[in-house]
Protein backbone atom coordinates (compact mmCIF):
# COMPACT_ATOMS: atom_id res chain seq x y z
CA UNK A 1 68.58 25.53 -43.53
CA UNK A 2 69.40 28.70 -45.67
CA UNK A 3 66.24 30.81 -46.66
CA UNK A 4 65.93 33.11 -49.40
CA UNK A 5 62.23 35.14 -51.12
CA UNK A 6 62.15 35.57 -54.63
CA UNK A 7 59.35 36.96 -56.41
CA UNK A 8 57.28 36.89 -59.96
CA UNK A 9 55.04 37.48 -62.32
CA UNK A 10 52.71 35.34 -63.94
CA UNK A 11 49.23 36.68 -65.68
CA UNK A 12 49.50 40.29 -64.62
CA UNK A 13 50.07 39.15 -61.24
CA UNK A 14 52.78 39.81 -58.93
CA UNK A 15 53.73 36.78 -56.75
CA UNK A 16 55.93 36.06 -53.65
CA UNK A 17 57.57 32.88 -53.62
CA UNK A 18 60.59 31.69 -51.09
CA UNK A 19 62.31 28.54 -50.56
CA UNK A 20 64.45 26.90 -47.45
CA UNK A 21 67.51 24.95 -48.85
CA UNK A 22 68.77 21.91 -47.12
CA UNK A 23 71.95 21.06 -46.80
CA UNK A 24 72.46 17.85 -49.19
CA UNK A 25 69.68 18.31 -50.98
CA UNK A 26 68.18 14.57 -51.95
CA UNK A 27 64.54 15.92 -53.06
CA UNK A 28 62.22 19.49 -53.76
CA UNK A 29 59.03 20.07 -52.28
CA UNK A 30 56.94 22.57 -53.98
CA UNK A 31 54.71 23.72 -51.09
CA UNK A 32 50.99 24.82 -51.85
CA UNK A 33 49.63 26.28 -49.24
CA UNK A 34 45.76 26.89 -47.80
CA UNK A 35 42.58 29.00 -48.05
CA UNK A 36 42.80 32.55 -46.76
CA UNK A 37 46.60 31.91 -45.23
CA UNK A 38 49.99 32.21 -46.70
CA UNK A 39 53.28 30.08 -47.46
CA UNK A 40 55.19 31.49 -44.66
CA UNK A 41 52.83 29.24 -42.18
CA UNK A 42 54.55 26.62 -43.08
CA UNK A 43 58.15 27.43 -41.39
CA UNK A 44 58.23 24.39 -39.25
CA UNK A 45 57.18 22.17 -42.02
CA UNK A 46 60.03 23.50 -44.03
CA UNK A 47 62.30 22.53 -40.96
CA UNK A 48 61.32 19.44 -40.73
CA UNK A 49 62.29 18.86 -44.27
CA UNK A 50 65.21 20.07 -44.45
CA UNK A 51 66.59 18.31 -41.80
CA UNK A 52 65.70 15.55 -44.04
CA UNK A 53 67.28 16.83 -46.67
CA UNK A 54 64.21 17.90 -48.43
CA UNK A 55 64.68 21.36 -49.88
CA UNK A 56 61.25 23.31 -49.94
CA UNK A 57 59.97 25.71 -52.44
CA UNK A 58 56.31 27.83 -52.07
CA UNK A 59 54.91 30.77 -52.85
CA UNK A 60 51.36 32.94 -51.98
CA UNK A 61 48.71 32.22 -54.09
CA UNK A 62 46.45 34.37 -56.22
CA UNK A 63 44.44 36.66 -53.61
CA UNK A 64 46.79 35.48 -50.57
CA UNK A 65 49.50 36.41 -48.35
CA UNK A 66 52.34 38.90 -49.80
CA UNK A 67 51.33 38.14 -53.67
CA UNK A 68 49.21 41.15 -55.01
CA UNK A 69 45.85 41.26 -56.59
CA UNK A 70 42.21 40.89 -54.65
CA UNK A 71 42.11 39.30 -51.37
CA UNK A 72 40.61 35.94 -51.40
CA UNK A 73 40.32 35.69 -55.68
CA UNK A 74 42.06 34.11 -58.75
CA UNK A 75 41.36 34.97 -62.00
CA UNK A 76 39.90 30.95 -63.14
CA UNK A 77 41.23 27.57 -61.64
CA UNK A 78 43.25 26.68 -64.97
CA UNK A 79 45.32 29.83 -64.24
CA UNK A 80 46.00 28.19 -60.35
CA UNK A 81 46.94 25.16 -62.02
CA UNK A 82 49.31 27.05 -64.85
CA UNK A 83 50.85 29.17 -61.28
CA UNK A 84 51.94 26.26 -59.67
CA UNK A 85 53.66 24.69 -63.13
CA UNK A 86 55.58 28.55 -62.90
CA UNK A 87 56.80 27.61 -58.60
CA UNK A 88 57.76 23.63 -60.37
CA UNK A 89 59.69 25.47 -62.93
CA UNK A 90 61.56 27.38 -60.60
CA UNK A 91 62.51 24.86 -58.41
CA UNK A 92 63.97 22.98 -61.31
CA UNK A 93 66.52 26.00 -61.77
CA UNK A 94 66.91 26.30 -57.74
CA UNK A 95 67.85 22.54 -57.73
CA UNK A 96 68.55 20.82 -61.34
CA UNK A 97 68.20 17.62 -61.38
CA UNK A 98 66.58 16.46 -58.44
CA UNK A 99 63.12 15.02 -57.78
CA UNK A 100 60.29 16.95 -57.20
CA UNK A 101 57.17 16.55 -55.13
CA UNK A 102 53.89 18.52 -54.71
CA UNK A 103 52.61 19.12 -51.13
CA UNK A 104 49.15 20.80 -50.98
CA UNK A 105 47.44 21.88 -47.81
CA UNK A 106 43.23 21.95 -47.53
CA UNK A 107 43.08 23.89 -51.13
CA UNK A 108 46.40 23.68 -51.99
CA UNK A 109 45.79 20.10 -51.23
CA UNK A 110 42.71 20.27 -54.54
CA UNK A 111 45.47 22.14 -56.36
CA UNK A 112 48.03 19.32 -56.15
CA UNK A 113 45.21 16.45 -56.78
CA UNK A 114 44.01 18.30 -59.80
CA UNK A 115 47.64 19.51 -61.08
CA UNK A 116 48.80 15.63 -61.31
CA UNK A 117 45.43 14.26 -63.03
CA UNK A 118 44.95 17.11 -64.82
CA UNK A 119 48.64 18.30 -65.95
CA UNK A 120 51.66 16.95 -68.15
CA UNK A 121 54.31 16.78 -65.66
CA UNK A 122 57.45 14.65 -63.99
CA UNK A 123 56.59 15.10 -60.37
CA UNK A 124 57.65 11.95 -58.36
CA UNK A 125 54.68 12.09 -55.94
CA UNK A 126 52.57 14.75 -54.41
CA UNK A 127 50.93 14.38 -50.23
CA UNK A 128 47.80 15.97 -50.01
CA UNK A 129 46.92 16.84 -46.19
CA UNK A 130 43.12 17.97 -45.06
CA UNK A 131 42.58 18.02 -49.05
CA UNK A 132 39.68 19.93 -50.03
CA UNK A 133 37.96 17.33 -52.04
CA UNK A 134 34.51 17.62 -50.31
CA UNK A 135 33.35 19.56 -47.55
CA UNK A 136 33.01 18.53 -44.03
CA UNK A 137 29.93 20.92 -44.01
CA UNK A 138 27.05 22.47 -46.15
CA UNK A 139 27.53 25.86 -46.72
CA UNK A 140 24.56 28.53 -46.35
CA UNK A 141 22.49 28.01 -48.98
CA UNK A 142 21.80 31.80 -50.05
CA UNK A 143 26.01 32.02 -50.57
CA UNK A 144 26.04 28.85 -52.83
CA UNK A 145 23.17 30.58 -54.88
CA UNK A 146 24.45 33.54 -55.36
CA UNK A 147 28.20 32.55 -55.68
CA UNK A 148 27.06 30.32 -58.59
CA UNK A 149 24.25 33.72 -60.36
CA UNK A 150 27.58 35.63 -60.07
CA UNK A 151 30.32 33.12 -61.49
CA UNK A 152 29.73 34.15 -64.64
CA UNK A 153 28.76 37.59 -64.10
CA UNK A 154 31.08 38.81 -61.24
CA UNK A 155 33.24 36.02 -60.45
CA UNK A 156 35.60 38.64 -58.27
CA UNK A 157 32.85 39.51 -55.94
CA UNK A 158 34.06 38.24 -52.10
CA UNK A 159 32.03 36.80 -49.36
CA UNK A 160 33.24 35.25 -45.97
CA UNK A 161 34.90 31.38 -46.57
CA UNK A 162 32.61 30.73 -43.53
CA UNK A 163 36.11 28.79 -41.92
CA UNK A 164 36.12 28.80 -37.90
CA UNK A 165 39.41 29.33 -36.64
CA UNK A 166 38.96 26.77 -33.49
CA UNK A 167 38.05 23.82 -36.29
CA UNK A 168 41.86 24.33 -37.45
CA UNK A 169 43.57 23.06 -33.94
CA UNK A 170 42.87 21.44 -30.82
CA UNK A 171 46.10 23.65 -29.52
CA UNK A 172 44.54 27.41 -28.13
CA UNK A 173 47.88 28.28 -28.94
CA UNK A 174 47.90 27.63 -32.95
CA UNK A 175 44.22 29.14 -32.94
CA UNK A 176 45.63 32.39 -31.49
CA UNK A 177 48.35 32.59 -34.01
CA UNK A 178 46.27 32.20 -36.85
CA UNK A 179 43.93 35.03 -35.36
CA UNK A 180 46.64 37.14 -34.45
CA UNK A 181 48.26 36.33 -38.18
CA UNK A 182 47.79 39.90 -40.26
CA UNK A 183 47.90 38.44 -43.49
CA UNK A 184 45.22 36.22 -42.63
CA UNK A 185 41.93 36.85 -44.02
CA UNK A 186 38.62 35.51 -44.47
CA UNK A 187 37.54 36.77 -48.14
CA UNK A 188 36.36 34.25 -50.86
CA UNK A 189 35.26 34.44 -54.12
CA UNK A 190 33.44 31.75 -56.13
CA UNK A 191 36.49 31.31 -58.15
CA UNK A 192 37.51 29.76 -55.23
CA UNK A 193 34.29 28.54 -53.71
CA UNK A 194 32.46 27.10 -56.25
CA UNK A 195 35.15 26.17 -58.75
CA UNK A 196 36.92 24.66 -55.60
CA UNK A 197 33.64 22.62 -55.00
CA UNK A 198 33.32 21.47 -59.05
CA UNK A 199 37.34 20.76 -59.06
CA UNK A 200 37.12 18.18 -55.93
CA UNK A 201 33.73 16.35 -56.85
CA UNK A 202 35.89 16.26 -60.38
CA UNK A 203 38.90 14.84 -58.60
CA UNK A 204 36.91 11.68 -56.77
CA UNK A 205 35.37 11.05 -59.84
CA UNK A 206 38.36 11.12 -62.24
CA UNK A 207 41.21 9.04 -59.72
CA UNK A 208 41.53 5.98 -61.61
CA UNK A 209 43.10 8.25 -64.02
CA UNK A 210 45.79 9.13 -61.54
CA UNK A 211 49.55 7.85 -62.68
CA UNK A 212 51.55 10.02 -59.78
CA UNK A 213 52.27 7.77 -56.72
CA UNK A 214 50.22 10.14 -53.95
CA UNK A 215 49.60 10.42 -49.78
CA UNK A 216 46.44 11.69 -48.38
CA UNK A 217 46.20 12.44 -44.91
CA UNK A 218 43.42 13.25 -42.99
CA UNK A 219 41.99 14.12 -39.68
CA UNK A 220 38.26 12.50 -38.33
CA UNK A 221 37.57 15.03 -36.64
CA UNK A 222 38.21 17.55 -39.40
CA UNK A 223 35.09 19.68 -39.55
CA UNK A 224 35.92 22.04 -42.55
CA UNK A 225 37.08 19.35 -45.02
CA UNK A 226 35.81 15.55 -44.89
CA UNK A 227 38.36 13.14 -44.44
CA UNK A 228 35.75 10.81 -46.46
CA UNK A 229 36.57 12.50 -49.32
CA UNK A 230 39.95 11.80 -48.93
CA UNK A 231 38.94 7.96 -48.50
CA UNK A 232 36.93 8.01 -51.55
CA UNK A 233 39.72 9.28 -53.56
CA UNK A 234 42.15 6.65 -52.37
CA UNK A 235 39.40 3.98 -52.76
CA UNK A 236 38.73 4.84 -56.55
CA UNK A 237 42.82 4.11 -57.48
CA UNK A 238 45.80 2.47 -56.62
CA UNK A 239 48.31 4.90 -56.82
CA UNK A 240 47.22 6.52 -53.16
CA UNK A 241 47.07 5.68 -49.87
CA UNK A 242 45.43 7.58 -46.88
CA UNK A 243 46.26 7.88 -43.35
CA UNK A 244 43.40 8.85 -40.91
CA UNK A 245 44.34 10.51 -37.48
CA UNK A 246 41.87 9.65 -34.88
CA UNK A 247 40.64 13.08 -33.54
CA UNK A 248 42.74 15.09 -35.72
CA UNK A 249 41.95 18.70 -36.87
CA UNK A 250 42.08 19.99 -40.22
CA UNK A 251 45.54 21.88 -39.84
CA UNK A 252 47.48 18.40 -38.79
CA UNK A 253 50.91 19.99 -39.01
CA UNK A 254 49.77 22.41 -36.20
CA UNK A 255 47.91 19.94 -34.22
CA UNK A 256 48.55 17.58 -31.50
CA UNK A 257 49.37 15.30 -34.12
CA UNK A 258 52.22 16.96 -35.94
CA UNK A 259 54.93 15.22 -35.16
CA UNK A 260 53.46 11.96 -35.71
CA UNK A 261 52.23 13.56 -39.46
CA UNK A 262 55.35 15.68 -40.07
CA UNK A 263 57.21 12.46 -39.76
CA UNK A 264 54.96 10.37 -41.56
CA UNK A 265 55.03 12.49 -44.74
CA UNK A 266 58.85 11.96 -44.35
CA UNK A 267 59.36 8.63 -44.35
CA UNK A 268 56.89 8.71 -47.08
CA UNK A 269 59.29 11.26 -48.90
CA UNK A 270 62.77 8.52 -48.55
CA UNK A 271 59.97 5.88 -49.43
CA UNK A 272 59.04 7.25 -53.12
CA UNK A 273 63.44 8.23 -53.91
């Protein structure tokens, strides 16, 4: 696979995006990646579809990896949506004429649920892995109330996302990285907190409305987001299904289950061409 960065700019933001091209291209997947992490985590998952002859296509989010602006903020959730519709666009020019999927990860995983309910679009399909649609916890109480007093007021303000590394991977070894990963972080604001929150409890709620073929998959032993959530989506339509891994983690592509997923999401892929 050939890689090459690109970058732009979209509400007075300066983004990083980068794609891996496959050889015979047969489909795109615009990547969205997770909370507090960055696009270029997803490496592997890029190799693994091109050798499928998936070409990929991602970019950092607002307040993440290389893109500039506030750690751990967005300006309002329309605005994430509008982003991602920019990374589609692009993709389009990188590879006319061929069909295009969303694949969201934990938040990028709400991002891709929301984009095809919410959005005008052609996407052929989007997988949403570890969505998060509803929590797998409660978090503190005092954050909730204050992240919801300062929406309004001062929606940039960060707190900690409260994530533990070790709920990410049964493998020491993926845990580690992700420590060890400098453009990591841990900030959060209740643009992406609470609106996250709203946006999944939204999604559930609205999925009979859903018209874009879509795969959910989901650990049970996922302890940040709750795979039920993920269940209850797929139970209120029939244009998803859901795949539970017994034991899994909440990053699945870097658990002991990747292969298993990463292959499951391709076959998935060939399935929907």
């Amino acid at each position: 696979m050939t890689h090459q960065e690109f970058n732009f700019n979209f509400h007075n933001t300066s983004f990083y995006g980068q794609y891996w091209e496959a050889k015979q291209t047969e489909g795109v997947v615009v990547l969205v990646h997770g909370m507090g992490e960055h696009s270029s985590r997803y490496k592997h998952v890029a190799k693994k579809l091109t050798d499928n002859d998936f070409s990929v296509v991602t970019f950092d989010q607002f307040g993440h990896g290389k893109t500039k602006g506030k750690r751990g903020h967005n300006p309002n959730f329309e605005a994430v949506l509008n982003s991602v519709t920019t990374v589609i666009e692009k993709a389009k020019k990188l590879f006319p004429n061929k069909p295009i999927f969303l694949y969201g990860h934990s938040m990028g995983g709400n991002v891709v649920t929301n984009y095809v309910l919410r959005k005008e679009h052609q996407i052929k399909g989007a997988i949403a892995t570890s969505p998060f649609l509803k929590l797998a916890f409660d978090p503190p109480a005092i954050k909730l109330f204050v992240g919801k007093m300062l929406k309004n007021i001062v929606p940039s303000l960060t707190m900690g996302n409260e994530l533990d590394p070790n709920a990410l991977s049964r493998k020491k070894e993926e845990v580690k990285k992700y420590m060890d990963d400098d453009l990591v972080h841990a900030k959060i604001s209740p643009n992406y907190s609470i609106k996250f929150i709203e946006t999944g409890n939204w999604a559930i709620e609205n999925a009979s409305k859903l018209n874009t073929p879509m795969l959910f998959l989901h650990g049970t032993s996922d302890s940040i987001t709750d795979h039920k959530g993920s269940e209850e989506f797929a139970e209120n339509t029939h244009k998803a299904a859901v795949k539970l891994y017994k034991d899994g983690f909440h990053e699945l592509h870097n658990d002991l289950c990747a292969s298993e997923m990463l292959e499951d999401v391709v076959n998935w892929l060939k399935s929907q061409l």
